[in-house]
N, C-alpha and C. Protein backbone atom coordinates (compact mmCIF):
# COMPACT_ATOMS: atom_id res chain seq x y z
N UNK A 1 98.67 116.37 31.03
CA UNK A 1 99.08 115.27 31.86
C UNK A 1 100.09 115.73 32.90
N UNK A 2 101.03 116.45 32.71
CA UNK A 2 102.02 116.87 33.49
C UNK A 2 101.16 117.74 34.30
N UNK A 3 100.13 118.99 34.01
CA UNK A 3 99.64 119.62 34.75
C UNK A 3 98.80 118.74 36.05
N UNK A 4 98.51 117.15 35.56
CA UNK A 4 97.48 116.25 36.41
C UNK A 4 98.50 115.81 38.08
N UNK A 5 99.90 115.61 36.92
CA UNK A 5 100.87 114.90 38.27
C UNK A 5 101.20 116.24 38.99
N UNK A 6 101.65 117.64 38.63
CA UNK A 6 101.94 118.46 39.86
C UNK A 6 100.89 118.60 40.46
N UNK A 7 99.56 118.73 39.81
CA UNK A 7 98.54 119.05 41.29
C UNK A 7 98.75 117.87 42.44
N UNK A 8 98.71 116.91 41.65
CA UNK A 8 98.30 115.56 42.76
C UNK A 8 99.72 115.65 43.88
N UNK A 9 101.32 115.97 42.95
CA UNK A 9 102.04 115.95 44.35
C UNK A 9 102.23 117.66 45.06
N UNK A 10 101.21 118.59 45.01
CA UNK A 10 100.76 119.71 45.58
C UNK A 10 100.34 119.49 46.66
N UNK A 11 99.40 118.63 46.22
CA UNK A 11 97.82 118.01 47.51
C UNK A 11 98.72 117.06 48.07
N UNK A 12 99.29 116.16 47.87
CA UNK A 12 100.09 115.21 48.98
C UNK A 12 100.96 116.05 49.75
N UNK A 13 101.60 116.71 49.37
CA UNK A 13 102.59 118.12 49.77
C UNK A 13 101.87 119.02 50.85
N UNK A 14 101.01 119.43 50.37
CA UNK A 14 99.97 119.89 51.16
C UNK A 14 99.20 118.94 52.81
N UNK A 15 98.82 117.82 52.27
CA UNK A 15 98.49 117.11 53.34
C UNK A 15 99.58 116.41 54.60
N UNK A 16 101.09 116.41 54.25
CA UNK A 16 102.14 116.01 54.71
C UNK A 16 102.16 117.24 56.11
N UNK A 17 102.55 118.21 55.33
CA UNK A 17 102.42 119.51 55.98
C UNK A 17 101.60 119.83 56.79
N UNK A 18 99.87 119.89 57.01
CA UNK A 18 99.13 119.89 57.76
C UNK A 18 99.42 118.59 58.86
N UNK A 19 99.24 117.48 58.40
CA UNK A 19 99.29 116.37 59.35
C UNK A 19 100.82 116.59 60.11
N UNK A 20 101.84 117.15 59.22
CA UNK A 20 102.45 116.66 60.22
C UNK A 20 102.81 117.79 60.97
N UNK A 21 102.41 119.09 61.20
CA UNK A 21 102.09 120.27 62.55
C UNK A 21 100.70 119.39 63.17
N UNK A 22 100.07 118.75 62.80
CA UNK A 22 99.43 118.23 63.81
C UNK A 22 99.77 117.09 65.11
N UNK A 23 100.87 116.18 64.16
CA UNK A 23 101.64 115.59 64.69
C UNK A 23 102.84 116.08 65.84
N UNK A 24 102.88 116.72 65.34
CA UNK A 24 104.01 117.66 65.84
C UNK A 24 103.54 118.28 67.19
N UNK A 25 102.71 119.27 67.34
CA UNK A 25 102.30 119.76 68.43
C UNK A 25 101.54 118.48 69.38
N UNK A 26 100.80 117.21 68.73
CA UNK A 26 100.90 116.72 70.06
C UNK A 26 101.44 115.67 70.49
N UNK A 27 103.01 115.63 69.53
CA UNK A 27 104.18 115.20 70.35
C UNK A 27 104.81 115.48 71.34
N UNK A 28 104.57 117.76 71.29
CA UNK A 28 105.03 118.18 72.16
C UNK A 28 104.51 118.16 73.57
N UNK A 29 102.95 118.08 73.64
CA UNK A 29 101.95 118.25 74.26
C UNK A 29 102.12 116.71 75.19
N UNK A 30 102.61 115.73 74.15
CA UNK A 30 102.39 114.42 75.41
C UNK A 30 103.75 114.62 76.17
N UNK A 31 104.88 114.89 75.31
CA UNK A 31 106.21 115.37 76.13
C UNK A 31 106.11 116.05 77.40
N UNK A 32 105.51 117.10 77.20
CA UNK A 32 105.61 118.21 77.93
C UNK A 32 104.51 117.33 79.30
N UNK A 33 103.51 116.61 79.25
CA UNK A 33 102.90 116.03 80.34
C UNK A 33 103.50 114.79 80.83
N UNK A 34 104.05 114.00 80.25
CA UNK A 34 105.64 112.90 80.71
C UNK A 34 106.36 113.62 81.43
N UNK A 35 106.61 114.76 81.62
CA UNK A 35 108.11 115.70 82.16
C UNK A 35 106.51 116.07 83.31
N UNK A 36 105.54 115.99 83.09
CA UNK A 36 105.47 116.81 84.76
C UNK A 36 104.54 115.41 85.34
N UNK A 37 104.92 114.35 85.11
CA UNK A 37 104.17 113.21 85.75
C UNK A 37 102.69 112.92 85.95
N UNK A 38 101.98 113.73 84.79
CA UNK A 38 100.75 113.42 84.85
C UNK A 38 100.30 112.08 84.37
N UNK A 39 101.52 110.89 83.65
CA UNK A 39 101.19 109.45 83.73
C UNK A 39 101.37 108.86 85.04
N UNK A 40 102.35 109.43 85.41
CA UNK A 40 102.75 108.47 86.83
C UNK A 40 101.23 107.90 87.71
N UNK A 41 102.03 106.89 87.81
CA UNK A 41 100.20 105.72 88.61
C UNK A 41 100.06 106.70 90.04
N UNK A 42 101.20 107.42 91.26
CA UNK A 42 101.37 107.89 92.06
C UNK A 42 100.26 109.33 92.04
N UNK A 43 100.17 109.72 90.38
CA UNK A 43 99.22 111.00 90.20
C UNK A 43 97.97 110.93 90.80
N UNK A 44 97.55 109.76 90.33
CA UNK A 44 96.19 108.91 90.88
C UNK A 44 96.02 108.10 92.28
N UNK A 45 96.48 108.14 92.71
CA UNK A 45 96.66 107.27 94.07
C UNK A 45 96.27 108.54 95.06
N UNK A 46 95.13 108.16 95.60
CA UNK A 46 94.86 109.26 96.81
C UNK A 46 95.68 108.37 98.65
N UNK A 47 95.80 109.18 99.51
CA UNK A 47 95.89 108.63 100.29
C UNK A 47 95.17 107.62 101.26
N UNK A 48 95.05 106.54 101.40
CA UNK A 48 94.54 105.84 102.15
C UNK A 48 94.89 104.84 103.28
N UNK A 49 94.02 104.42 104.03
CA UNK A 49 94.37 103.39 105.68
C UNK A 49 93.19 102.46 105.42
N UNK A 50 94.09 101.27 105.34
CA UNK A 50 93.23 99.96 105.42
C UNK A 50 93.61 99.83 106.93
N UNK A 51 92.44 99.40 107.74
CA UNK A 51 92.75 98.94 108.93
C UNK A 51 92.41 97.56 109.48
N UNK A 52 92.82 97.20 110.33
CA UNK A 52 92.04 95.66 110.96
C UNK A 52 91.09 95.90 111.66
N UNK A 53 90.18 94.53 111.74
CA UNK A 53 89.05 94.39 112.42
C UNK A 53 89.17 94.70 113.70
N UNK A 54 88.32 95.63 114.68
CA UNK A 54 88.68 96.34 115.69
C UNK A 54 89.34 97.79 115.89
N UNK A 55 89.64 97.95 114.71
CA UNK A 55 90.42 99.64 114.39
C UNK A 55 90.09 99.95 113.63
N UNK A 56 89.47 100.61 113.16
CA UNK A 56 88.82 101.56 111.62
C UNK A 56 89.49 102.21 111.67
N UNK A 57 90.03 102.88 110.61
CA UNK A 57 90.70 104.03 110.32
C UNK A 57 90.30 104.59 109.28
N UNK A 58 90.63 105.91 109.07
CA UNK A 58 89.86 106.85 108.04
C UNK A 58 90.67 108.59 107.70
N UNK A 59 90.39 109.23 106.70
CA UNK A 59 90.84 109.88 106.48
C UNK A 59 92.16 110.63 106.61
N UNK A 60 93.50 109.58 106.56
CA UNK A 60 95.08 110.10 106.52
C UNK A 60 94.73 111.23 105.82
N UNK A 61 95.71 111.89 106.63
CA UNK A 61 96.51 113.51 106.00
C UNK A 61 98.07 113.39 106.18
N UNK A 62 98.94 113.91 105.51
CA UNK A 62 100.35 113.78 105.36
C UNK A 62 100.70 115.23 105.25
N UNK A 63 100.98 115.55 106.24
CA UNK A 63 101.12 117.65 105.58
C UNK A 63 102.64 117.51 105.35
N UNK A 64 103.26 118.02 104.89
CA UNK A 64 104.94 118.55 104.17
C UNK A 64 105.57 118.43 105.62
N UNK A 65 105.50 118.91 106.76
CA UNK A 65 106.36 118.69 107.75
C UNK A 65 106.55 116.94 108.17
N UNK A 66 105.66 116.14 107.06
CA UNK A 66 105.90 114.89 107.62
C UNK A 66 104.93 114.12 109.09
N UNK A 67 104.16 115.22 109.20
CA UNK A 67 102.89 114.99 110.14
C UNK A 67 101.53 114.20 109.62
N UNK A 68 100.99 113.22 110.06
CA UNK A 68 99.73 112.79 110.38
C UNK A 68 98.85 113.19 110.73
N UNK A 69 97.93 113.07 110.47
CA UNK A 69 96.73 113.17 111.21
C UNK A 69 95.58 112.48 110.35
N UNK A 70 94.79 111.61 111.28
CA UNK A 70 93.75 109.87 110.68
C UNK A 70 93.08 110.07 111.91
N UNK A 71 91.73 109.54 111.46
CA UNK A 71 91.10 109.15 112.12
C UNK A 71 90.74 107.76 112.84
N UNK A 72 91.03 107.28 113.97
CA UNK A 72 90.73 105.66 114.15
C UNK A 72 89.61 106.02 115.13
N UNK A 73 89.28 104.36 114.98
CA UNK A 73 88.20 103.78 116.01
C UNK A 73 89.00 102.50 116.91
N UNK A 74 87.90 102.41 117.70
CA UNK A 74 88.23 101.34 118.39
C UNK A 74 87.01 100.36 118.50
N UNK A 75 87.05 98.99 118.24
CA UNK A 75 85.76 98.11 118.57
C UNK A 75 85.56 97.06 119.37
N UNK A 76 86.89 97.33 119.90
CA UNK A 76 86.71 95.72 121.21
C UNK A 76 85.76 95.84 121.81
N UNK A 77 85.87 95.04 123.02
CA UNK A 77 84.76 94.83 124.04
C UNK A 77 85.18 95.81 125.31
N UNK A 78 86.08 96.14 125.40
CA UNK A 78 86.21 97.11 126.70
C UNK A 78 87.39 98.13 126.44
N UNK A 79 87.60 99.18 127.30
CA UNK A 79 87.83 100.78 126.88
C UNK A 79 89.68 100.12 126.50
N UNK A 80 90.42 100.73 126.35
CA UNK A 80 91.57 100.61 126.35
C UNK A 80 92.17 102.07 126.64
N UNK A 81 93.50 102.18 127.13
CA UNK A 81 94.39 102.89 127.82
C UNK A 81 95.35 103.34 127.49
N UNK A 82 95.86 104.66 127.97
CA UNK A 82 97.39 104.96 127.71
C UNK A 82 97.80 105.01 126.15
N UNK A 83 96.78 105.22 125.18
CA UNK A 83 97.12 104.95 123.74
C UNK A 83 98.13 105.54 123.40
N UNK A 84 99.39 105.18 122.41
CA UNK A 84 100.08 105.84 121.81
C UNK A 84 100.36 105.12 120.53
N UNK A 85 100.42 106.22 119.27
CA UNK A 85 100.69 105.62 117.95
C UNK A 85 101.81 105.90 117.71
N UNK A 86 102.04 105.20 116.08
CA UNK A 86 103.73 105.14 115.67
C UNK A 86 103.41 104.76 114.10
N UNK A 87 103.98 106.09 113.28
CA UNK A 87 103.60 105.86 111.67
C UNK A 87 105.16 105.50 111.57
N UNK A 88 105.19 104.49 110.53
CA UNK A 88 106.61 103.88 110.41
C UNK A 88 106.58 102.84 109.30
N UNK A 89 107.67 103.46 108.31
CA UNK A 89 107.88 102.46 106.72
C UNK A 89 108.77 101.11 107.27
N UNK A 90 109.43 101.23 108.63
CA UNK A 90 109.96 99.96 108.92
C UNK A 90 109.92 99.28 110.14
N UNK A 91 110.02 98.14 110.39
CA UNK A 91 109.61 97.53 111.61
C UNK A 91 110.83 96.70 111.95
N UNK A 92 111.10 96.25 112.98
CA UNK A 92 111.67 95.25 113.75
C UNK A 92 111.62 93.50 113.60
N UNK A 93 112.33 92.84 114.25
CA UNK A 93 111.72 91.51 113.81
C UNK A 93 111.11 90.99 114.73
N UNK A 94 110.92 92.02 116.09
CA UNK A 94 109.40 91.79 116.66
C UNK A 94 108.24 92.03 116.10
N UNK A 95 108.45 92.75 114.67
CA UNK A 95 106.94 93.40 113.83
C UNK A 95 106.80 94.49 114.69
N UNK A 96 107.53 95.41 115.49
CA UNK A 96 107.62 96.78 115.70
C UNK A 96 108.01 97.51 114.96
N UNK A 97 107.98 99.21 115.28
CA UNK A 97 108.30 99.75 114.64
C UNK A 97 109.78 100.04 115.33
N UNK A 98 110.54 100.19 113.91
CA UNK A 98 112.36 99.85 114.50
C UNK A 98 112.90 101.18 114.95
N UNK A 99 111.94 102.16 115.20
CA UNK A 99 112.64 103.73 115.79
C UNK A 99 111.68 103.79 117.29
N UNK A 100 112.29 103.04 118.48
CA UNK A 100 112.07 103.23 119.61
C UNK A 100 111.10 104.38 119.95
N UNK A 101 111.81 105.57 119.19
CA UNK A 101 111.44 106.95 119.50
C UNK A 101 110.44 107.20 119.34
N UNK A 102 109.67 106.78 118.32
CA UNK A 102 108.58 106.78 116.96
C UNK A 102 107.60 106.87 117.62
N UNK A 103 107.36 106.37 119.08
CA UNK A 103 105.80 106.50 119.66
C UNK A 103 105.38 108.00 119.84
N UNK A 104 103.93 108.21 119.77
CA UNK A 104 103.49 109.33 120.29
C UNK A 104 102.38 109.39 120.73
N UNK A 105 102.43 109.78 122.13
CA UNK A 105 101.30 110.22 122.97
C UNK A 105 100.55 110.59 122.66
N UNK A 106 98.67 109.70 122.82
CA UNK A 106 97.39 110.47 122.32
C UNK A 106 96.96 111.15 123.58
N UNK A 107 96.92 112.22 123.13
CA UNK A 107 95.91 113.21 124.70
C UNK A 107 94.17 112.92 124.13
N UNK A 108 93.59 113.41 125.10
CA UNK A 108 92.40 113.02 125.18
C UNK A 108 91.92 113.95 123.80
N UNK A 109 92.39 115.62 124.09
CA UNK A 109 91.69 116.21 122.56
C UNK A 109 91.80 115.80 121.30
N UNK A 110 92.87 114.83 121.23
CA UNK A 110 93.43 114.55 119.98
C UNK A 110 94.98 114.58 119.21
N UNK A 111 95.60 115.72 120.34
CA UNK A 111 97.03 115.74 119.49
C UNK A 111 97.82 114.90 119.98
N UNK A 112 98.62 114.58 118.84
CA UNK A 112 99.51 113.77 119.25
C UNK A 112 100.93 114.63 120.34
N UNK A 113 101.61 113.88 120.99
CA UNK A 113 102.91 114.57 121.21
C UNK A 113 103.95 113.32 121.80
N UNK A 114 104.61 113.81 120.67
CA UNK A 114 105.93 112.53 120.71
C UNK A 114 106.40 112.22 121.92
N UNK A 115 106.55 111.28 122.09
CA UNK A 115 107.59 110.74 123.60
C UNK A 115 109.06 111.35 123.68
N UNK A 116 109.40 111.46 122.56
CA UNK A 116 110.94 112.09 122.48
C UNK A 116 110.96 113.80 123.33
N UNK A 117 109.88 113.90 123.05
CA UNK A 117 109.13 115.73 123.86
C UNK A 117 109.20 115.77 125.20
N UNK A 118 108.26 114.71 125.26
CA UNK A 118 107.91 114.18 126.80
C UNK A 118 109.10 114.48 127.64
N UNK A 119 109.91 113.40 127.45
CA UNK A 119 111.38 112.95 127.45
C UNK A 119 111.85 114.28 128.37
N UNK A 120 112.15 114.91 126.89
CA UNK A 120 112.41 116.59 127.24
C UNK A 120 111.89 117.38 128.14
N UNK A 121 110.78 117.24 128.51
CA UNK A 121 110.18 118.09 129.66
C UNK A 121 110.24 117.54 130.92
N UNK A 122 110.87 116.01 130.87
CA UNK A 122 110.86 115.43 132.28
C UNK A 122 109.54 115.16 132.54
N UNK A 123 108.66 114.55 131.59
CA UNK A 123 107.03 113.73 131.48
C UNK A 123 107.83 112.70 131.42
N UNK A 124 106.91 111.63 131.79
CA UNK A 124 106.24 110.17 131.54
C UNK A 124 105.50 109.99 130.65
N UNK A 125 105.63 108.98 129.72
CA UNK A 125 104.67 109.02 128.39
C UNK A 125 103.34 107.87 129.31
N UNK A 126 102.57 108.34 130.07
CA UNK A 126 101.77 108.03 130.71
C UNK A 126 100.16 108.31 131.01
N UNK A 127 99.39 108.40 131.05
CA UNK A 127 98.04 109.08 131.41
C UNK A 127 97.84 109.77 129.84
N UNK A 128 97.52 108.66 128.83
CA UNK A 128 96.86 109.05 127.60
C UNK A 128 95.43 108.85 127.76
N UNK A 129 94.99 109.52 126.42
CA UNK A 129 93.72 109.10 126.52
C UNK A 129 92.99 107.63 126.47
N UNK A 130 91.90 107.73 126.76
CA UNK A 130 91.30 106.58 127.21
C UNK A 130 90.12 106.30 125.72
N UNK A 131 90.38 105.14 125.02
CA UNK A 131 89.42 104.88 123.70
C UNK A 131 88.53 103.65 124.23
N UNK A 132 87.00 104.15 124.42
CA UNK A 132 86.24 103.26 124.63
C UNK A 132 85.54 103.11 123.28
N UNK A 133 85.05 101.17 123.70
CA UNK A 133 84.11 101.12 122.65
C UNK A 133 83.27 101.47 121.44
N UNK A 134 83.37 101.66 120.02
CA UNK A 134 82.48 102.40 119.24
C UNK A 134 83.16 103.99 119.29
N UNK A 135 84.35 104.61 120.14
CA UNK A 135 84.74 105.72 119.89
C UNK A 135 85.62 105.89 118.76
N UNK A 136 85.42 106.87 117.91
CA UNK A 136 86.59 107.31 116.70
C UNK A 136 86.70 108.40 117.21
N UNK A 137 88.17 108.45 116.95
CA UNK A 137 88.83 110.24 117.51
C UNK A 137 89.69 110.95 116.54
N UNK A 138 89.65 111.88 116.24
CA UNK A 138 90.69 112.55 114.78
C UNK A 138 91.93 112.78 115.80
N UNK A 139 92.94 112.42 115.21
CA UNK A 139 94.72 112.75 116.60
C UNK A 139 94.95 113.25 115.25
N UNK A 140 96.27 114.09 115.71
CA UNK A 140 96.76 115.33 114.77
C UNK A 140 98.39 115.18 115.20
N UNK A 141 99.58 115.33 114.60
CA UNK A 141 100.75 115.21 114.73
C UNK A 141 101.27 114.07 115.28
N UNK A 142 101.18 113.19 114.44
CA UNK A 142 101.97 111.91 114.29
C UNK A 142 103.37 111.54 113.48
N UNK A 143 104.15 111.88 113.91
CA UNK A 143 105.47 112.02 113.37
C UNK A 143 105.41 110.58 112.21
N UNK A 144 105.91 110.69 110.86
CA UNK A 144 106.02 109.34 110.12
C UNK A 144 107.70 109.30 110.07
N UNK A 145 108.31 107.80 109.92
CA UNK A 145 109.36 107.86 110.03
C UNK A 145 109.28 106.69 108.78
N UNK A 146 110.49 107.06 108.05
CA UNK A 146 110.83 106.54 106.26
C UNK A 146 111.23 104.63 106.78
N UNK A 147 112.16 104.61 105.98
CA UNK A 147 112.51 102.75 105.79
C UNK A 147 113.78 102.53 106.70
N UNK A 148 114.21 103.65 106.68
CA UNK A 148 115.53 103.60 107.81
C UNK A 148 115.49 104.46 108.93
N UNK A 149 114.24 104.33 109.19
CA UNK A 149 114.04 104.87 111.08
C UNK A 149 113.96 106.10 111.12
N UNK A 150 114.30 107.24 110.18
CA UNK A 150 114.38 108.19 110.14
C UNK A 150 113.28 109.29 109.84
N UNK A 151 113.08 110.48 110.97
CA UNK A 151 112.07 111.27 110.28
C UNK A 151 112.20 111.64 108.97
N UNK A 152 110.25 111.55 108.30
CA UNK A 152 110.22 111.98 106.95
C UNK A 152 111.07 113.74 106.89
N UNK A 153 111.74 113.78 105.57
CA UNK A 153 112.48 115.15 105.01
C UNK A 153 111.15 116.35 106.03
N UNK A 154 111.70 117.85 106.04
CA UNK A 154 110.78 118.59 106.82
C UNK A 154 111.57 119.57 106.02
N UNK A 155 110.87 120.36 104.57
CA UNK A 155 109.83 120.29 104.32
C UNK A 155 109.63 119.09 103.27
N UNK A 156 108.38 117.95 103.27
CA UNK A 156 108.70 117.13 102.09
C UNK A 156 107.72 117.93 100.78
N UNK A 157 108.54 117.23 99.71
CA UNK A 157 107.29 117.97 98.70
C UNK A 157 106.31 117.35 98.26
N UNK A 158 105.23 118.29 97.96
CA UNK A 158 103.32 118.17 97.52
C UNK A 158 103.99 116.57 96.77
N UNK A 159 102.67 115.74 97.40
CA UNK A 159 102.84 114.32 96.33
C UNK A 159 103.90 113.47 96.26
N UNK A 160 104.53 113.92 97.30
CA UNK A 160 105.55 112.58 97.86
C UNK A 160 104.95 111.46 98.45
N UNK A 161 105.47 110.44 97.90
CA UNK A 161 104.55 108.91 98.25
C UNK A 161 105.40 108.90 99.88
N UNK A 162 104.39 107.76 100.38
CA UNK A 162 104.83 107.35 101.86
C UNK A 162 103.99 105.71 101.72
N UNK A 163 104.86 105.04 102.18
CA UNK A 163 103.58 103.54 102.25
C UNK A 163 104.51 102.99 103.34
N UNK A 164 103.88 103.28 104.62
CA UNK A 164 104.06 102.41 105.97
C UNK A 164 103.08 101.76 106.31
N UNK A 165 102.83 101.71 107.82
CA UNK A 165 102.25 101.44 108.80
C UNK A 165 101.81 101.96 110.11
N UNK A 166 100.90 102.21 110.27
CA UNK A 166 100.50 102.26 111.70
C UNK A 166 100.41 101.71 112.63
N UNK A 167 101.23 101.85 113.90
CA UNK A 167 100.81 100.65 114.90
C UNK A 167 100.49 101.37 116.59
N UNK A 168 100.00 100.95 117.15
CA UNK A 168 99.43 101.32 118.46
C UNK A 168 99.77 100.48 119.64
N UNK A 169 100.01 101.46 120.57
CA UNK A 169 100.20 100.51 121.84
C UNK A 169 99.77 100.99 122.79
N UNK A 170 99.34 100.38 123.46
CA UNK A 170 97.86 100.69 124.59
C UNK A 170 97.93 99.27 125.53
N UNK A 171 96.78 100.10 126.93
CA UNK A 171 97.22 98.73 127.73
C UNK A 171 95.93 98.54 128.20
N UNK A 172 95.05 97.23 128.53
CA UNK A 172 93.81 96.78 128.97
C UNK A 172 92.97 97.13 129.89
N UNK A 173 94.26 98.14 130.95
CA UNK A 173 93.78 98.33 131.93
C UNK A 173 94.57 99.39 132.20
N UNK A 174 93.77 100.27 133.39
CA UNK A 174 94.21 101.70 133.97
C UNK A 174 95.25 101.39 134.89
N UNK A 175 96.29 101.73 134.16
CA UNK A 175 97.79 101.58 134.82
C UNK A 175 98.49 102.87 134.87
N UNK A 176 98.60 103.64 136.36
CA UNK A 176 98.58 104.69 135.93
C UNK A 176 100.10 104.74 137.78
N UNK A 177 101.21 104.86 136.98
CA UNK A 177 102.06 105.20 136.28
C UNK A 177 102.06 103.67 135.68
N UNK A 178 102.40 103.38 134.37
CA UNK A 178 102.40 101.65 133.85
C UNK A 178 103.55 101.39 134.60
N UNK A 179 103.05 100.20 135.12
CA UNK A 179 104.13 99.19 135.90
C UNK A 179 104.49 98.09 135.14
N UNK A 180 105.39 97.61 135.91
CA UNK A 180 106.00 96.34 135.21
C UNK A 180 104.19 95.35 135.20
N UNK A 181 103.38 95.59 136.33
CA UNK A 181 102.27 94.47 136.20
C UNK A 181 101.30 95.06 134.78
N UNK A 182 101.93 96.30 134.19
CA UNK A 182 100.61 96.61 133.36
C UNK A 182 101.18 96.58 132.15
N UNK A 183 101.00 95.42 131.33
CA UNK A 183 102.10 94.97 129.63
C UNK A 183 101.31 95.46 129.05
N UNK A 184 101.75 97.02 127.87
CA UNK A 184 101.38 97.70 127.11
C UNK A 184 101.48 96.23 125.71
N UNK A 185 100.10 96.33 124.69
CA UNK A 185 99.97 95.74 123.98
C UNK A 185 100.03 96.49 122.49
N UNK A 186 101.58 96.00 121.43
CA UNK A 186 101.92 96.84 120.45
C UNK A 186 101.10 95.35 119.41
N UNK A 187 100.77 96.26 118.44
CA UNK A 187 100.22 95.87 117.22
C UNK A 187 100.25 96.65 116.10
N UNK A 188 100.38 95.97 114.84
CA UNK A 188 100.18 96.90 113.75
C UNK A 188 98.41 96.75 113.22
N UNK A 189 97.93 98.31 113.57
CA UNK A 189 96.50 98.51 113.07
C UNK A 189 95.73 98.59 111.71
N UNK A 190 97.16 99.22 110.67
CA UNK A 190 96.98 99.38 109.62
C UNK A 190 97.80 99.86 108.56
N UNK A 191 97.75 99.67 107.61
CA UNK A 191 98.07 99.96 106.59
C UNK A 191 98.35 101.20 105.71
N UNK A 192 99.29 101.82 104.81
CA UNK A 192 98.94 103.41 105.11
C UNK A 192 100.01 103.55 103.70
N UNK A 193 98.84 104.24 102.89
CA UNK A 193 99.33 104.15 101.27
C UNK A 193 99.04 105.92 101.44
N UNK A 194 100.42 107.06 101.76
CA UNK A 194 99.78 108.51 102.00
C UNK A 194 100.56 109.13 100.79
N UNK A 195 99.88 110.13 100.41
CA UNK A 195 100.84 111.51 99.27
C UNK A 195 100.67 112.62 100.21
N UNK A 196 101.87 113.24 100.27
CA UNK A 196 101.76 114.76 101.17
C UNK A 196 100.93 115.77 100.51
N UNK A 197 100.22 116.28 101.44
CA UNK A 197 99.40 117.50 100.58
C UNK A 197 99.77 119.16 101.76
């Protein structure tokens, strides 16, 4: 009888032991993936641009210097002018974006180049490209600016969230230098949920 009870607390002894190195290692194992944010909801979140009707937008990029580059369209009824965009986490209580600076010149190939540049070279942020009808164009260096007006960090790191806005301002007609008769029209186009890659 005594020989019946040590086996039986051998085998419980035994099974404690196994289960609990099993336990054990993948306590460490969920630890160790908590510490590098493979729960975080942000892991899963790819970058994306909801846009409004009349602007498609498509494929945001966020590179570490805090640069853009998306693809939009345009779908009105006639070409529009002088385009310049503005990525920005905060706006004005005109529903602008609240860093003056923030615009940037679309050239016809695609890159962007900030007005603050312009500025500098003694340009006119003037004679952009021209987006007709049914055109989508990929623009490349779009400065994003955070919640307090400020450019994003340079370098930011892989998988840093960003959730602004895009907005555009363009004018109806070929106004070329824009005059007081030619009122550039600002709007926000879209929406913009980005992770830096």
């Amino acid at each position: 009888m005594f020989d019946f009870a040590k086996r039986k607390g051998q085998s419980a002894i035994e099974y404690l032991m196994t289960y609990g190195w099993a336990i054990l290692i993948i306590g460490i194992v969920l630890a160790v993936l908590f510490k590098l944010n493979v729960f975080s909801g942000q892991t899963f979140v790819s970058s994306q641009c909801n846009g409004i009707p009349g602007f498609p937008c498509s494929t945001p990029v966020l590179n570490q210097s805090g640069l853009l580059s998306i693809t939009i369209g345009q779908v009105g009824s006639s070409p529009i002018y002088d385009v310049m965009l503005s990525c920005s986490a905060s706006f004005n209580t005109s529903g602008e974006p609240s860093n003056a600076s923030s615009w940037t010149l679309v050239q016809s190939n695609g890159i962007g180049i900030p007005i603050s540049q312009l500025a500098g070279r003694g340009e006119s942020p003037i004679n952009g490209t021209v987006m007709v009808s049914g055109q989508n164009l990929r623009i490349k260096g779009i400065p994003c600016y955070g919640s307090s007006g400020e450019p994003m960090a340079s370098p930011s790191a892989i998988d840093t969230a960003f959730t602004g806005a895009l907005w555009i301002n363009y004018t109806n007609t070929a106004c070329t230098p824009r005059s007081a008769g030619c009122n550039p029209n600002i709007e926000q186009i879209a929406t913009l949920q980005l992770k830096v890659v």
